[in-house]
C-alpha atoms as a PDB file:
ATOM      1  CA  UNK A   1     -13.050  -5.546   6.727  1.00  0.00           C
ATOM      2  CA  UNK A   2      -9.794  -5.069   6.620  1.00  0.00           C
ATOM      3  CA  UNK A   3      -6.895  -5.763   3.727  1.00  0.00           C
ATOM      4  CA  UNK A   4      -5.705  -9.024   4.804  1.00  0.00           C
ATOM      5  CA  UNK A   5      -9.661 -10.189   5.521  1.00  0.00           C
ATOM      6  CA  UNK A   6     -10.246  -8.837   1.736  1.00  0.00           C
ATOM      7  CA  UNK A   7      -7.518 -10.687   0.077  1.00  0.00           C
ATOM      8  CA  UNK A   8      -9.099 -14.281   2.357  1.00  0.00           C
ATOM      9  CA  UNK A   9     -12.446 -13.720   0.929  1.00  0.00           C
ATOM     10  CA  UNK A  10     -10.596 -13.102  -2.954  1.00  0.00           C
ATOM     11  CA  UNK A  11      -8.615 -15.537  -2.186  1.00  0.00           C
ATOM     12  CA  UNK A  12     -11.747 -18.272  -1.017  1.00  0.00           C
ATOM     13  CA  UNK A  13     -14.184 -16.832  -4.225  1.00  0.00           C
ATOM     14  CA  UNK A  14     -11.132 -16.697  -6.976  1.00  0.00           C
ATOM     15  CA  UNK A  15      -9.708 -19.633  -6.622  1.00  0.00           C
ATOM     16  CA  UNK A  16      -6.154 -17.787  -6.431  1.00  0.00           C
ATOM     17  CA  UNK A  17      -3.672 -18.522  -3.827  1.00  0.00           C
ATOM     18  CA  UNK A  18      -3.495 -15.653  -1.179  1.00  0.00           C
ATOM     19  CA  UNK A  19      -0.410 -14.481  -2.736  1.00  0.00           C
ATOM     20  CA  UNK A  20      -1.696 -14.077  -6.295  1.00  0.00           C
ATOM     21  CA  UNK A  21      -4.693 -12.542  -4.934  1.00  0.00           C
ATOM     22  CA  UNK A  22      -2.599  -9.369  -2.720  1.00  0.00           C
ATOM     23  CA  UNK A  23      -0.037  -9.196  -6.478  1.00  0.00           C
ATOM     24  CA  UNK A  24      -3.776  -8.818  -8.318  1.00  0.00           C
ATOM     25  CA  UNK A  25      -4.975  -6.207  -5.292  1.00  0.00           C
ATOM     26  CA  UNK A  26      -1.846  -4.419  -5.385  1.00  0.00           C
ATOM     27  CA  UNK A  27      -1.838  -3.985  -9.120  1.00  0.00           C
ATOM     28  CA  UNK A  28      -5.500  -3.039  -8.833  1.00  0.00           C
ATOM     29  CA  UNK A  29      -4.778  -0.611  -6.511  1.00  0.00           C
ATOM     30  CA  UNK A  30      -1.426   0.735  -7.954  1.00  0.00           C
ATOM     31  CA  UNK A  31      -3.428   0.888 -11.665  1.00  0.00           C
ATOM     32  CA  UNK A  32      -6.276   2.993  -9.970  1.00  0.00           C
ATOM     33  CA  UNK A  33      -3.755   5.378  -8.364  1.00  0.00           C
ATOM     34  CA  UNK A  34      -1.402   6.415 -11.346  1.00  0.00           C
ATOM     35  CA  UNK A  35      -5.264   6.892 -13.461  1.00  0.00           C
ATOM     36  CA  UNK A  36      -6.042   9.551 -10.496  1.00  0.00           C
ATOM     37  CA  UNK A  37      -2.592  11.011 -10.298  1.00  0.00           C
ATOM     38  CA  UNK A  38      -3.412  11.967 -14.404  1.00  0.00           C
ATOM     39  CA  UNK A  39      -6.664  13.047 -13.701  1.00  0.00           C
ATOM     40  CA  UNK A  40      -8.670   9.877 -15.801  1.00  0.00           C
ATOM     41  CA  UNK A  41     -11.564   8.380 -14.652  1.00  0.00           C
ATOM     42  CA  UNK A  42     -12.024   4.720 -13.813  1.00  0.00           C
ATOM     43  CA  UNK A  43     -15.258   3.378 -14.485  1.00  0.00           C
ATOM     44  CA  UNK A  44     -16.223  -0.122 -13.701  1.00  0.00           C
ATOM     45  CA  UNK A  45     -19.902  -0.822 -14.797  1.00  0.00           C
ATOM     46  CA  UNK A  46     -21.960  -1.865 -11.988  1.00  0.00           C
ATOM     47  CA  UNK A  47     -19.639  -1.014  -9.689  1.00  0.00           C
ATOM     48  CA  UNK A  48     -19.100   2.432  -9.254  1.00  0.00           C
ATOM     49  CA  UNK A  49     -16.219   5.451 -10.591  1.00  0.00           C
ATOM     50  CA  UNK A  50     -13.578   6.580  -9.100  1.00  0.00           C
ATOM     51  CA  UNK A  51     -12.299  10.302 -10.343  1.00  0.00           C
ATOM     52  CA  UNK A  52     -10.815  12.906  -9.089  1.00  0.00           C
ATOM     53  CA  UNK A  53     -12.330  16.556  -7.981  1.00  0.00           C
ATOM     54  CA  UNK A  54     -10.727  19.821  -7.572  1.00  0.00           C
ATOM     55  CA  UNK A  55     -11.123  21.986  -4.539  1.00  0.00           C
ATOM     56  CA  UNK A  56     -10.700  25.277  -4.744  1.00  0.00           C
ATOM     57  CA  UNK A  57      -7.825  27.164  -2.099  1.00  0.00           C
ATOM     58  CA  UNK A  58      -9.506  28.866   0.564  1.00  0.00           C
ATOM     59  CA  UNK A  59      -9.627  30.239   4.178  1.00  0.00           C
ATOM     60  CA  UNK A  60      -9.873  27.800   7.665  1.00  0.00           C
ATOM     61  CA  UNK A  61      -9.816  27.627  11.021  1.00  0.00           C
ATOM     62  CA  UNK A  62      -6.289  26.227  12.783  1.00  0.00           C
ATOM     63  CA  UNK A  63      -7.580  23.859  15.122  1.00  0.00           C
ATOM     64  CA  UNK A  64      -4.840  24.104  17.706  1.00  0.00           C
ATOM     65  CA  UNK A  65      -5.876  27.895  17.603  1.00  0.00           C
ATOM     66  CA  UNK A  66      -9.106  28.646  16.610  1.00  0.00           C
ATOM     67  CA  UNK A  67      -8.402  31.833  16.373  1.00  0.00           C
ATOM     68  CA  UNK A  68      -6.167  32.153  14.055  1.00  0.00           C
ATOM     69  CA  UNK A  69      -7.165  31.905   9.945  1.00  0.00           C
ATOM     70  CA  UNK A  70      -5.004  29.788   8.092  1.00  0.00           C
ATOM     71  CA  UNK A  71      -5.001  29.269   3.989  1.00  0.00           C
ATOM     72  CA  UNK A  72      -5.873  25.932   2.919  1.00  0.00           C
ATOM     73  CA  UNK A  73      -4.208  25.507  -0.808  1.00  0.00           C
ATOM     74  CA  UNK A  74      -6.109  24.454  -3.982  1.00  0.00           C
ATOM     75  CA  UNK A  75      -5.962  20.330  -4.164  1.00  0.00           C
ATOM     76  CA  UNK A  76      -7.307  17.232  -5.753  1.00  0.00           C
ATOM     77  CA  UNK A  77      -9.236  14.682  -4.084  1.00  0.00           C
ATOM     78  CA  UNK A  78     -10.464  11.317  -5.297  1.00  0.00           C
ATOM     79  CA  UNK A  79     -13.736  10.549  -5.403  1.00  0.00           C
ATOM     80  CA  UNK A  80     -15.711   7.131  -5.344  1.00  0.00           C
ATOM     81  CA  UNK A  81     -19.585   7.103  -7.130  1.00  0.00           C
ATOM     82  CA  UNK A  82     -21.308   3.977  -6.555  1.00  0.00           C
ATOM     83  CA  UNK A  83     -22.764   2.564  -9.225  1.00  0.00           C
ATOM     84  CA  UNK A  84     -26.546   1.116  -9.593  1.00  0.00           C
ATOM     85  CA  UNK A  85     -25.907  -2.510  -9.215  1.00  0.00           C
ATOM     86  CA  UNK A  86     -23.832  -2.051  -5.853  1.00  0.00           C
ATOM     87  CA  UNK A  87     -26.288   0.643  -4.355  1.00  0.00           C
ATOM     88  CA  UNK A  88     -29.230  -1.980  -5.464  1.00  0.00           C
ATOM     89  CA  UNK A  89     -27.131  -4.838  -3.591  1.00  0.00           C
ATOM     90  CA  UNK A  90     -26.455  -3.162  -0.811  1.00  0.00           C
ATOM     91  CA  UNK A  91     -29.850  -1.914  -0.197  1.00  0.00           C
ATOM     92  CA  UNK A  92     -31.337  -4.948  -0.301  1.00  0.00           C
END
């Protein structure tokens, strides 16, 4: 599914016209972001967490050149945790 298919299917269950529905994605979206970006945990109950993790710098591989070690800085990456109500649904 793809953006445009998500905001039909919002759009069909909400009640909202497709409009409202991408301004309530995109603030949805947007909200989730800037939390990340300060390193705060979203939590919705049911659904899952989204959070951030640190990785720690270390040594690769370039894979033009195999050969050759490269150094991969330290970095934050977000994270998604499903919750138990959406692993129970989707195991169903």
């Amino acid at each position: 599914m793809n953006k445009s298919e998500l905001l039909m299917n919002i759009s069909e269950k909400s009640g909202l016209k497709k409009i409202e529905a991408e301004k309530a994605l995109n603030a949805f979206i947007e909200t989730v972001t800037e939390a990340l970006a300060n390193e705060e945990k979203v939590q919705l109950v049911g659904f899952g967490t989204f959070e951030t993790r640190s990785r720690k710098a270390r040594e690769g591989r370039n894979p033009r050149k195999p050969e050759e070690i490269i150094q991969i800085p330290a970095s934050k990456a977000p994270v998604f945790k499903a919750g138990k109500t959406l692993k129970e649904a989707v195991n169903k």
